[in-house]
PDB file of N, CA and C in Angstrom:
ATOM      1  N   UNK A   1    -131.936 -11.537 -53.049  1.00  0.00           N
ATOM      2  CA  UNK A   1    -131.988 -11.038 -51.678  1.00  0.00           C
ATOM      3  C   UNK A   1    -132.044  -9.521 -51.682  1.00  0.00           C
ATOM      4  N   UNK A   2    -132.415  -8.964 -50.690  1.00  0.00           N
ATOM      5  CA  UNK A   2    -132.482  -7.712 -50.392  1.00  0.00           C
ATOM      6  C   UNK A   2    -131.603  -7.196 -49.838  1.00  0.00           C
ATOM      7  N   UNK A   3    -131.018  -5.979 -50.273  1.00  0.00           N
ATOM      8  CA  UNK A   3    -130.108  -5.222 -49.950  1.00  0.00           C
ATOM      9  C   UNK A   3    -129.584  -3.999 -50.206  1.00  0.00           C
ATOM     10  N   UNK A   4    -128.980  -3.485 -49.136  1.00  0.00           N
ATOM     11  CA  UNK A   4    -128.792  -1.691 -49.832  1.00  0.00           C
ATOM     12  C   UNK A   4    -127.284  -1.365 -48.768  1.00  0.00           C
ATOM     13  N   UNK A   5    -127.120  -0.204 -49.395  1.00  0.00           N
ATOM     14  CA  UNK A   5    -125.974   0.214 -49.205  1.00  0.00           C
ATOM     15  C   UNK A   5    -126.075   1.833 -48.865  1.00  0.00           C
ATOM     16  N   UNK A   6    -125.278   2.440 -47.932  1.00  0.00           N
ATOM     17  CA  UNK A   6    -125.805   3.745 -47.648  1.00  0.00           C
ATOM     18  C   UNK A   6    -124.804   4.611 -46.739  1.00  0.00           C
ATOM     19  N   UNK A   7    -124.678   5.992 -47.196  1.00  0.00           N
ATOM     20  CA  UNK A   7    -123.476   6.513 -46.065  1.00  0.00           C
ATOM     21  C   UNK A   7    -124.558   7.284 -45.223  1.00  0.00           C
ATOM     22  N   UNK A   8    -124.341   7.033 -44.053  1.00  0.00           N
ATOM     23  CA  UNK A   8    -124.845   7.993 -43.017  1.00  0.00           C
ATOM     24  C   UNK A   8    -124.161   8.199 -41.991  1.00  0.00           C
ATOM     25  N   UNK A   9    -124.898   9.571 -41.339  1.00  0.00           N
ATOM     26  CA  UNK A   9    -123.847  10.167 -39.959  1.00  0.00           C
ATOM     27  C   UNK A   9    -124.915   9.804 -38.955  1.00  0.00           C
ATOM     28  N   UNK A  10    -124.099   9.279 -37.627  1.00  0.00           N
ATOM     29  CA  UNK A  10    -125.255   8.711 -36.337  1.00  0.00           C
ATOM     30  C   UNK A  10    -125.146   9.869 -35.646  1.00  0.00           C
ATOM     31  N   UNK A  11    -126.255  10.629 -35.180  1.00  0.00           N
ATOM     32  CA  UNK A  11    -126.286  11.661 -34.112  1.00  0.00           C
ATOM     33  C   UNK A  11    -125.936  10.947 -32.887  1.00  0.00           C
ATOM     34  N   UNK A  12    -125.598   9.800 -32.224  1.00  0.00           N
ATOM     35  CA  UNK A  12    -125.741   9.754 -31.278  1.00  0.00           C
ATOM     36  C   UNK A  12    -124.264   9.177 -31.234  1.00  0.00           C
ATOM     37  N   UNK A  13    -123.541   9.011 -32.414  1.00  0.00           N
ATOM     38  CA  UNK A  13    -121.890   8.827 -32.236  1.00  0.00           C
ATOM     39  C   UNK A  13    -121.228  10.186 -32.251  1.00  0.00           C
ATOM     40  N   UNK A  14    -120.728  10.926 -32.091  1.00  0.00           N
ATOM     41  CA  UNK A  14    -120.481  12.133 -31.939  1.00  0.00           C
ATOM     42  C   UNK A  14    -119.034  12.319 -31.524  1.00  0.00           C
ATOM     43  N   UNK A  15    -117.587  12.705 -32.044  1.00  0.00           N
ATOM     44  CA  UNK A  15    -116.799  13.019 -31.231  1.00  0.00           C
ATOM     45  C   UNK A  15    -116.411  14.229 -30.652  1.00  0.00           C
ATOM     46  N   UNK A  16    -115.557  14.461 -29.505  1.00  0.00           N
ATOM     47  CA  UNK A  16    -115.514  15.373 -28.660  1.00  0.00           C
ATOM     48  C   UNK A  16    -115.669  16.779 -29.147  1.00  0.00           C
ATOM     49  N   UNK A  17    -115.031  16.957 -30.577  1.00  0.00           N
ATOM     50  CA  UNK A  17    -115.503  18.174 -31.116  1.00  0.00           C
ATOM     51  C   UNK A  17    -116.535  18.156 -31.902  1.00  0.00           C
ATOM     52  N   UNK A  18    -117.658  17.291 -31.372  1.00  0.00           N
ATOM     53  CA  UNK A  18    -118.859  17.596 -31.839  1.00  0.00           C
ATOM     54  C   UNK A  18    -119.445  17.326 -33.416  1.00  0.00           C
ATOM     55  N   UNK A  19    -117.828  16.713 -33.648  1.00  0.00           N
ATOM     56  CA  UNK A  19    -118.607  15.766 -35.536  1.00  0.00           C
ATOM     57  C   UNK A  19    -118.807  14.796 -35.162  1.00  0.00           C
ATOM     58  N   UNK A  20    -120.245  14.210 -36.534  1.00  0.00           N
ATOM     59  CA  UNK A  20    -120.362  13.570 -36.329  1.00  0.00           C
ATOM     60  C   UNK A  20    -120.276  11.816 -37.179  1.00  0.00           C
ATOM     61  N   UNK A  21    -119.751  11.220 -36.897  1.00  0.00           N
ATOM     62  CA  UNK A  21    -118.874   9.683 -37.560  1.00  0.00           C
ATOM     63  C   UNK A  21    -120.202   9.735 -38.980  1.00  0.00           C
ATOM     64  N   UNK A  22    -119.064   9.381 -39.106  1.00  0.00           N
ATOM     65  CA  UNK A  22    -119.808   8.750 -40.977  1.00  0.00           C
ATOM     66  C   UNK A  22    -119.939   7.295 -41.100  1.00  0.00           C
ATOM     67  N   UNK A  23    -120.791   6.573 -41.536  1.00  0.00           N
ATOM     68  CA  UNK A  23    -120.650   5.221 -41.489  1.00  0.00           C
ATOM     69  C   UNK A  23    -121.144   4.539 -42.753  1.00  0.00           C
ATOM     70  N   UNK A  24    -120.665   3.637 -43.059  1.00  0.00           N
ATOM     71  CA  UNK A  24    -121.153   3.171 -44.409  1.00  0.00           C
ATOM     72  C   UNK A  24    -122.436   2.395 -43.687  1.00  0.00           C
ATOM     73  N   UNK A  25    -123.532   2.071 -44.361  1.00  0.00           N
ATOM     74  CA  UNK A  25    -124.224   0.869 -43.393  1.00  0.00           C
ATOM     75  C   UNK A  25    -125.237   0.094 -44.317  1.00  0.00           C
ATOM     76  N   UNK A  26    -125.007  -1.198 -44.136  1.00  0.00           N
ATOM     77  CA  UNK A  26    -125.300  -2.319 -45.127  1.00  0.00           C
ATOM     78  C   UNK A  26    -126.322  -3.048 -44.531  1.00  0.00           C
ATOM     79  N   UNK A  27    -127.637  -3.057 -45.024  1.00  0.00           N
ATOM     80  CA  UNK A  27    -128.699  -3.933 -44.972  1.00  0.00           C
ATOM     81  C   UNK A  27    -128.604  -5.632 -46.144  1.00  0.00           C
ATOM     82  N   UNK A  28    -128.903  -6.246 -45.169  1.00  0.00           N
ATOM     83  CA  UNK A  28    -129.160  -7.364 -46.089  1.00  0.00           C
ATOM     84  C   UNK A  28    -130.154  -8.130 -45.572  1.00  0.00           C
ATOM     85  N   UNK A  29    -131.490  -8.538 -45.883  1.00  0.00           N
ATOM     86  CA  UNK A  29    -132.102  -8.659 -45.363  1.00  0.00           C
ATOM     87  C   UNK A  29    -133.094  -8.950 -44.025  1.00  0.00           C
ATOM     88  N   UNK A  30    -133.142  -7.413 -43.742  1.00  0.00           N
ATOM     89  CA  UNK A  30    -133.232  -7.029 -42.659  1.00  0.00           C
ATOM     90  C   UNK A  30    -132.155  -7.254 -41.413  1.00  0.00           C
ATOM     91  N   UNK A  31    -130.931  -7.077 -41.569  1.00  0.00           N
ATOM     92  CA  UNK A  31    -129.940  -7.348 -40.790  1.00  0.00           C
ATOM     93  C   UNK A  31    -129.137  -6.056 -41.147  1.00  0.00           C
ATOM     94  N   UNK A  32    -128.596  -5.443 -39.966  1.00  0.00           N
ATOM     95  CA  UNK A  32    -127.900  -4.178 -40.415  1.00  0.00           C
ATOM     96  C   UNK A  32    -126.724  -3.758 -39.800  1.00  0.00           C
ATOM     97  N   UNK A  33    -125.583  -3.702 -40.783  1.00  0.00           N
ATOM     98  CA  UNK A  33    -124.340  -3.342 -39.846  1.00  0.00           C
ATOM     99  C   UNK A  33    -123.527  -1.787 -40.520  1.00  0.00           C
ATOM    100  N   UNK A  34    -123.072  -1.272 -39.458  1.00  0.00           N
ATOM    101  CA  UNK A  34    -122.185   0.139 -39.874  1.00  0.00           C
ATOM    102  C   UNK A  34    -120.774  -0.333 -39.483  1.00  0.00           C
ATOM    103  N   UNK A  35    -119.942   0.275 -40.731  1.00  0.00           N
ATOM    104  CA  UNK A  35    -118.921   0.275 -41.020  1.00  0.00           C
ATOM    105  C   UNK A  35    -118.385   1.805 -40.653  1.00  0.00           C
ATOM    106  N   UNK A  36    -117.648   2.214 -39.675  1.00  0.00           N
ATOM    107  CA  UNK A  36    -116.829   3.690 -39.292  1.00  0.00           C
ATOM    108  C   UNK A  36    -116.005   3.547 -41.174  1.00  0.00           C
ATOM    109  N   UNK A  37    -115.720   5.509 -41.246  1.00  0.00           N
ATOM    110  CA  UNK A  37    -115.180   5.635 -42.090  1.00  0.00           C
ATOM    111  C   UNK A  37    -114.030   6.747 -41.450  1.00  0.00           C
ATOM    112  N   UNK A  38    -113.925   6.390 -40.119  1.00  0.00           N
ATOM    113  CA  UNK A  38    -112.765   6.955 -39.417  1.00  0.00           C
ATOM    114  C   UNK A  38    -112.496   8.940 -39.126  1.00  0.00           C
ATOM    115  N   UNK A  39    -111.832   9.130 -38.855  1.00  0.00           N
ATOM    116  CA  UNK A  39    -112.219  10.507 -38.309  1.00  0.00           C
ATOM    117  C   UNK A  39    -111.669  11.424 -39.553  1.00  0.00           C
ATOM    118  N   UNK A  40    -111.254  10.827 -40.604  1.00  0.00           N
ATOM    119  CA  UNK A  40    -110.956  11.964 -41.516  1.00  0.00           C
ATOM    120  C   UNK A  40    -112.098  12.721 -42.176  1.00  0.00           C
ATOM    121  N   UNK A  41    -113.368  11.792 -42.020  1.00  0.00           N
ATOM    122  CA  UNK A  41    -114.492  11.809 -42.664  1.00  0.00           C
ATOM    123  C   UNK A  41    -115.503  11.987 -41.702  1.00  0.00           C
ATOM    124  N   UNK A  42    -115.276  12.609 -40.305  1.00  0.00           N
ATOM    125  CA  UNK A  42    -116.289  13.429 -39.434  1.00  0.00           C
ATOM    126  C   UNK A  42    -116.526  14.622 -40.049  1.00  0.00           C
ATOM    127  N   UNK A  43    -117.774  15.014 -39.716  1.00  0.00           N
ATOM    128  CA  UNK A  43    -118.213  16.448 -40.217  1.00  0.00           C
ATOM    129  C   UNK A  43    -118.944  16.814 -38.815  1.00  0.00           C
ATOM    130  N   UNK A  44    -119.243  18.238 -39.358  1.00  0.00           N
ATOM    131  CA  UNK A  44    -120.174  18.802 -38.440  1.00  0.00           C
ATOM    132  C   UNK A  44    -121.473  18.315 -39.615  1.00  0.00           C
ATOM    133  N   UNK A  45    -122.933  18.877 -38.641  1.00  0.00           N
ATOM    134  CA  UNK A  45    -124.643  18.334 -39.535  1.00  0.00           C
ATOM    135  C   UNK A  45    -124.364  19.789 -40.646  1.00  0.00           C
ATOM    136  N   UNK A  46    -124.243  20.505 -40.657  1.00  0.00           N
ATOM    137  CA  UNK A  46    -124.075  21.648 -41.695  1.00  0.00           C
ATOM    138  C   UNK A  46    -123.327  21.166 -42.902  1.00  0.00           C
ATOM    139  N   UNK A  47    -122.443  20.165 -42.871  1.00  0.00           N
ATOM    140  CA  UNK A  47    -121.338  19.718 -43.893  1.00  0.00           C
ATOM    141  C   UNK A  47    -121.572  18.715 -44.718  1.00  0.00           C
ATOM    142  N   UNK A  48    -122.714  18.019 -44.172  1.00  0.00           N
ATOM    143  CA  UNK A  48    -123.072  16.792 -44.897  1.00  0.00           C
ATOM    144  C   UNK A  48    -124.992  17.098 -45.352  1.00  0.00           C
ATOM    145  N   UNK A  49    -124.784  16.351 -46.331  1.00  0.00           N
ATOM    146  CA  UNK A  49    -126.219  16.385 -47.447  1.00  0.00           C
ATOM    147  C   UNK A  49    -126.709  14.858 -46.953  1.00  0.00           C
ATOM    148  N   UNK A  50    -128.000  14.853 -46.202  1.00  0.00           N
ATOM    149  CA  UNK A  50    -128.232  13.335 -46.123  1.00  0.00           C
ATOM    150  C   UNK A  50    -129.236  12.322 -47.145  1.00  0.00           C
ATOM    151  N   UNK A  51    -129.710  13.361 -48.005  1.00  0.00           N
ATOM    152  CA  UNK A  51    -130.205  13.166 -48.914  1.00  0.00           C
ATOM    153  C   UNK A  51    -129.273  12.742 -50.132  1.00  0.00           C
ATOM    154  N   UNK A  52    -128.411  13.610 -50.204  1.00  0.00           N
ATOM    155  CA  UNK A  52    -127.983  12.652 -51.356  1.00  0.00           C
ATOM    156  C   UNK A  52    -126.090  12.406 -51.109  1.00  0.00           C
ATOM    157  N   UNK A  53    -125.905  12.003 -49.963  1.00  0.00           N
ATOM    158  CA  UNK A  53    -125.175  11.206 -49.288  1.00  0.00           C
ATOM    159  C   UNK A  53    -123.382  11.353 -49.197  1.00  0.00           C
ATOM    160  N   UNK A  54    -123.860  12.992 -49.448  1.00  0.00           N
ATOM    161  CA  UNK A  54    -122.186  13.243 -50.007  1.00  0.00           C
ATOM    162  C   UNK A  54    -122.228  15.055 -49.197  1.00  0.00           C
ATOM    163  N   UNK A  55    -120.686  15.453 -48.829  1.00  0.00           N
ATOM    164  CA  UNK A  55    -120.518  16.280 -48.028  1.00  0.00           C
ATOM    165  C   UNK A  55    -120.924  17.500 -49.142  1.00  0.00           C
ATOM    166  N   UNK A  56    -121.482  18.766 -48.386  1.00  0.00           N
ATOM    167  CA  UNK A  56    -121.257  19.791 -48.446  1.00  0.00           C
ATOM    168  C   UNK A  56    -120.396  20.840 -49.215  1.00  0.00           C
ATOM    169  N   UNK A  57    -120.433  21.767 -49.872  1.00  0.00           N
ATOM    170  CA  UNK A  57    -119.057  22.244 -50.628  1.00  0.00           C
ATOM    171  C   UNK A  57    -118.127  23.073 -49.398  1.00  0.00           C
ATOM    172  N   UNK A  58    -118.948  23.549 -48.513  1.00  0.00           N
ATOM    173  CA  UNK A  58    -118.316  23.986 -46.967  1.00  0.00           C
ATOM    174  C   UNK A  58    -117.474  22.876 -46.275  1.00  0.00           C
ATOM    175  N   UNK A  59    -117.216  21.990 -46.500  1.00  0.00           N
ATOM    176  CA  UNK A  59    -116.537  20.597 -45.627  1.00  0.00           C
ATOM    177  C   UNK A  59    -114.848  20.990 -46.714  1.00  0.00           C
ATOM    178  N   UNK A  60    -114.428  20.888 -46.069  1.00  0.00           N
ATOM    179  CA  UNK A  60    -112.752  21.228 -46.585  1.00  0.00           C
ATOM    180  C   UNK A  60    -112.169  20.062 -47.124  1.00  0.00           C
ATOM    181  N   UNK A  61    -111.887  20.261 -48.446  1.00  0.00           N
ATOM    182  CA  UNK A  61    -111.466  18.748 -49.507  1.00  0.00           C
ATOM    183  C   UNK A  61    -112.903  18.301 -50.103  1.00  0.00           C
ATOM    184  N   UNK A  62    -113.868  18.852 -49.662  1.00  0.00           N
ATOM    185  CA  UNK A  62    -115.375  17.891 -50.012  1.00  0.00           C
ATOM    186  C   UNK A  62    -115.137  17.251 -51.685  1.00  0.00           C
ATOM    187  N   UNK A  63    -114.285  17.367 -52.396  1.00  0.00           N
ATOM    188  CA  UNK A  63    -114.533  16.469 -53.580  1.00  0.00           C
ATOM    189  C   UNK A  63    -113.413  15.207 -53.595  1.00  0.00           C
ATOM    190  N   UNK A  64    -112.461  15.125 -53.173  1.00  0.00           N
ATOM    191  CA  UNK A  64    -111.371  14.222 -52.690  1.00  0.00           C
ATOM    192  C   UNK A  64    -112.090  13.917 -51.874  1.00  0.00           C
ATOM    193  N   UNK A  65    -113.275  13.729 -50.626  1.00  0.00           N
ATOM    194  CA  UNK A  65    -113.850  13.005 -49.568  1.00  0.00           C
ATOM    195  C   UNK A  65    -115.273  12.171 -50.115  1.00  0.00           C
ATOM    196  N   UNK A  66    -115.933  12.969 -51.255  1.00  0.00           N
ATOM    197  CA  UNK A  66    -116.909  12.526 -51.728  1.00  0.00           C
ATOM    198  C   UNK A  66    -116.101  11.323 -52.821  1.00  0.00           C
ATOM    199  N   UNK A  67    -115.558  11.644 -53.289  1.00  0.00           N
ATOM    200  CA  UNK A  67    -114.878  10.351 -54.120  1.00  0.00           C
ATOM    201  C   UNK A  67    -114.445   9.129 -53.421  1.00  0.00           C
ATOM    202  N   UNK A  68    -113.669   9.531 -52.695  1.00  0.00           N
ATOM    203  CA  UNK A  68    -113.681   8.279 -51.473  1.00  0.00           C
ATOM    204  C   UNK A  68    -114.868   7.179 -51.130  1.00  0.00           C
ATOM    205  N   UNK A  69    -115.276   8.286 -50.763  1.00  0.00           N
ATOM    206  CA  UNK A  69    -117.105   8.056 -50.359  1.00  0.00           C
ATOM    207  C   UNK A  69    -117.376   7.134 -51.055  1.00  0.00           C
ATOM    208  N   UNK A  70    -117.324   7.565 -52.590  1.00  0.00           N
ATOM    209  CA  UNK A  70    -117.913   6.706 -53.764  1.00  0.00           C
ATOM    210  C   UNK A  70    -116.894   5.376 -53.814  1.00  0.00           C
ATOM    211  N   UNK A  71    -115.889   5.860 -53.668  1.00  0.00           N
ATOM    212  CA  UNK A  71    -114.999   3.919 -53.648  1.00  0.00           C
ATOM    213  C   UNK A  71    -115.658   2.979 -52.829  1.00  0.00           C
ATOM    214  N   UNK A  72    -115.848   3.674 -51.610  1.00  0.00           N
ATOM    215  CA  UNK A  72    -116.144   2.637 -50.801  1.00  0.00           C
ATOM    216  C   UNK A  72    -117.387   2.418 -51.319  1.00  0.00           C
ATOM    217  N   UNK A  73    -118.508   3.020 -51.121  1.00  0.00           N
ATOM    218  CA  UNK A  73    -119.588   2.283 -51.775  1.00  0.00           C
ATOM    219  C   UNK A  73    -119.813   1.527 -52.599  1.00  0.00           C
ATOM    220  N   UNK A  74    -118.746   1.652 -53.792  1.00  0.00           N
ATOM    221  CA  UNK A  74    -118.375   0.988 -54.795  1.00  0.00           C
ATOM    222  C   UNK A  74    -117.811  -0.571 -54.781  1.00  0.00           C
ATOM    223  N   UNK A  75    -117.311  -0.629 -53.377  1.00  0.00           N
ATOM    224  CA  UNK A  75    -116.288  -1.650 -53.002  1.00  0.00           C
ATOM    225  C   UNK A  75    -117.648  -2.725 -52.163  1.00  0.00           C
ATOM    226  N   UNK A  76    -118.682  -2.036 -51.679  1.00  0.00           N
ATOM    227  CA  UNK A  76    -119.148  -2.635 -50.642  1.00  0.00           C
ATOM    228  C   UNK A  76    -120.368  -3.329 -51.821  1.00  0.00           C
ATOM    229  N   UNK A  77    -120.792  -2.497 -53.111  1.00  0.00           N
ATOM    230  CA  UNK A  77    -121.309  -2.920 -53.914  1.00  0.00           C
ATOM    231  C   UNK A  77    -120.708  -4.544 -54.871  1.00  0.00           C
ATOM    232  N   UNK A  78    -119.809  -4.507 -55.184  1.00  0.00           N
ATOM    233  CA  UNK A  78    -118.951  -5.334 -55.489  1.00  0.00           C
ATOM    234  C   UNK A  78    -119.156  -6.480 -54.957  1.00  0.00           C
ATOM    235  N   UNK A  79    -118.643  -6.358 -53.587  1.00  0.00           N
ATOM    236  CA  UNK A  79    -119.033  -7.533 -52.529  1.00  0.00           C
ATOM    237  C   UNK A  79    -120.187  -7.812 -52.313  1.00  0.00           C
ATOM    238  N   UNK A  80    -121.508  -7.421 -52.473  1.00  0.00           N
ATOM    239  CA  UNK A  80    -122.823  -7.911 -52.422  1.00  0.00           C
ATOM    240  C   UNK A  80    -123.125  -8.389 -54.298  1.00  0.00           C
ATOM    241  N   UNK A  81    -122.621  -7.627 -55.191  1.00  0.00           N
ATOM    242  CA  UNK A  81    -122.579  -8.958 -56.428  1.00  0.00           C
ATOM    243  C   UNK A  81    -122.378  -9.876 -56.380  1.00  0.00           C
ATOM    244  N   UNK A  82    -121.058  -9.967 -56.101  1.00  0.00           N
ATOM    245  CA  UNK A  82    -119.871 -11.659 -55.582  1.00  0.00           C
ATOM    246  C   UNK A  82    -121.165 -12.489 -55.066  1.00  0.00           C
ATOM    247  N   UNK A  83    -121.485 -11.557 -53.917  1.00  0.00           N
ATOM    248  CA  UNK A  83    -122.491 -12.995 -53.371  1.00  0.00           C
ATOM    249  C   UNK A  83    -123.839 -12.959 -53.574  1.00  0.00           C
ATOM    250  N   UNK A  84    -123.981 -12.137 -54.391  1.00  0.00           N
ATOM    251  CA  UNK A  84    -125.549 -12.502 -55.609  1.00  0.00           C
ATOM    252  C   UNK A  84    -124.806 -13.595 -56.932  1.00  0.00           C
ATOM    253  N   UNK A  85    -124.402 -13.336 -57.432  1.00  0.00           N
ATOM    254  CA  UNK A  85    -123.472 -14.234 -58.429  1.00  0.00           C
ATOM    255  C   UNK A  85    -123.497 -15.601 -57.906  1.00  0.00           C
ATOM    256  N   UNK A  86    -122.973 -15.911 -56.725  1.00  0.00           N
ATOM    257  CA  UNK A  86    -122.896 -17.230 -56.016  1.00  0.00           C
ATOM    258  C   UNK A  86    -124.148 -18.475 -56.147  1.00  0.00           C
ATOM    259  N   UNK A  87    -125.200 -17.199 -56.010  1.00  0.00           N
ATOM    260  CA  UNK A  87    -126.597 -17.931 -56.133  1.00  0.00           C
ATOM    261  C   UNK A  87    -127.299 -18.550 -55.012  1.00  0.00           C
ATOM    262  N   UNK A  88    -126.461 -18.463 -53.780  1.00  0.00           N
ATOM    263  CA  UNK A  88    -126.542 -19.028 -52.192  1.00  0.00           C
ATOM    264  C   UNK A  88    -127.257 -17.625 -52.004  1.00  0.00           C
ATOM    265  N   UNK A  89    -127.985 -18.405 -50.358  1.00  0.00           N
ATOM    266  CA  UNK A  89    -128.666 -16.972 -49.640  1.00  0.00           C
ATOM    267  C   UNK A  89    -127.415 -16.620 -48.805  1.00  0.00           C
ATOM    268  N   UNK A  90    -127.381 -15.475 -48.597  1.00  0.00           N
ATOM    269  CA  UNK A  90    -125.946 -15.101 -47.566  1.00  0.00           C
ATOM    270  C   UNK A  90    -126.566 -13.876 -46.574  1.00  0.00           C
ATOM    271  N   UNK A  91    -125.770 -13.912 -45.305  1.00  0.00           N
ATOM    272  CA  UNK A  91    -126.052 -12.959 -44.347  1.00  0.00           C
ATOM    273  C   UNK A  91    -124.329 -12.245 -44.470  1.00  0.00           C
ATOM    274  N   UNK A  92    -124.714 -11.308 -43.422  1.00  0.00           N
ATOM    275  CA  UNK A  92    -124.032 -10.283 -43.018  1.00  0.00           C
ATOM    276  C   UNK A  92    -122.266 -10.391 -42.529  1.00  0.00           C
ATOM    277  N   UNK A  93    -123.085 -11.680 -42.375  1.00  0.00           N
ATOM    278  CA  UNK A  93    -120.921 -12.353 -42.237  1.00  0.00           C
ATOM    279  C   UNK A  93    -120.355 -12.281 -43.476  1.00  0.00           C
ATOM    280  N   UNK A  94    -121.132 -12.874 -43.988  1.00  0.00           N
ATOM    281  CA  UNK A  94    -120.632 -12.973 -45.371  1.00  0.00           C
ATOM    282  C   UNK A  94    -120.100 -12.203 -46.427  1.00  0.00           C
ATOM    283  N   UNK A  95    -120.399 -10.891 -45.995  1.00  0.00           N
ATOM    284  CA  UNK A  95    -120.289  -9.336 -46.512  1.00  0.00           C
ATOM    285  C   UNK A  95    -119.209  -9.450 -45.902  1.00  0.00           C
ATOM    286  N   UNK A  96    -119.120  -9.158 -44.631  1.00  0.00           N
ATOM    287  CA  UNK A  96    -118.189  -9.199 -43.957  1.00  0.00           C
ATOM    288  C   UNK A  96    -116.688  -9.510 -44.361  1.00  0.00           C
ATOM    289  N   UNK A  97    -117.137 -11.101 -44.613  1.00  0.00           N
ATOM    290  CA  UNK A  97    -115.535 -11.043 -45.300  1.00  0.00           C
ATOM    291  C   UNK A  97    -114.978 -10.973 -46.374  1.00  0.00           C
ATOM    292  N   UNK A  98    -115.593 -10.295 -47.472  1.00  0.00           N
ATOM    293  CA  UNK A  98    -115.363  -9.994 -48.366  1.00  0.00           C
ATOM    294  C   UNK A  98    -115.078  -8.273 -48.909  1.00  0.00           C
ATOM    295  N   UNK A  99    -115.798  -7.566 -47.640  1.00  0.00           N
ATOM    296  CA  UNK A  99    -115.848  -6.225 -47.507  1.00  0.00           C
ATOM    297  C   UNK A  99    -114.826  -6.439 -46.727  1.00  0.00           C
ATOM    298  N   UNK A 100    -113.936  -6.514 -45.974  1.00  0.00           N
ATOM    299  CA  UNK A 100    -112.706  -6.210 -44.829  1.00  0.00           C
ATOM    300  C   UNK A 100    -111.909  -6.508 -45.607  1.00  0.00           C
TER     301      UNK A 100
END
């Protein structure tokens, strides 16, 4: 099955001081859900690299936040093995409960 894994910031989630949410967000074939990574991990667009998916050296802590970063991706990777391993086709629930 097809699938990817990816941190991005939504311009159009935005909080009041103007950062903007980070979200993990998981395709599985062609089905797509974002996961918040909560407000410790808002930035302003200056702070984050969207290319290669990790904050800024200007973002305060940026290597304790980029590591994080990497767990979770790490974690969300994990859980899409599990259910490649299985050998079943699986959707997005299914991530679901194994990622929560």
């Amino acid at each position: 099955m097809n699938h990817s894994v990816k941190i991005k910031t939504r311009p159009s989630k935005k909080y009041s001081n103007d950062k903007s949410m980070l979200f993990i967000r998981i395709n599985i074939s062609r089905q797509t859900k974002y996961y918040s990574l909560g407000t410790n991990y808002a930035c302003f667009e200056n702070e984050w690299d969207t290319n290669k998916e990790h904050f800024k050296k200007n973002f305060k802590g940026y290597q304790n936040a980029d590591s994080h970063l990497e767990s979770v991706k790490m974690k969300a990777n994990k859980a899409l093995i599990e259910l490649e391993l299985k050998g079943e086709d699986y959707i997005i629930h299914d991530f679901d409960v194994l990622f929560k």
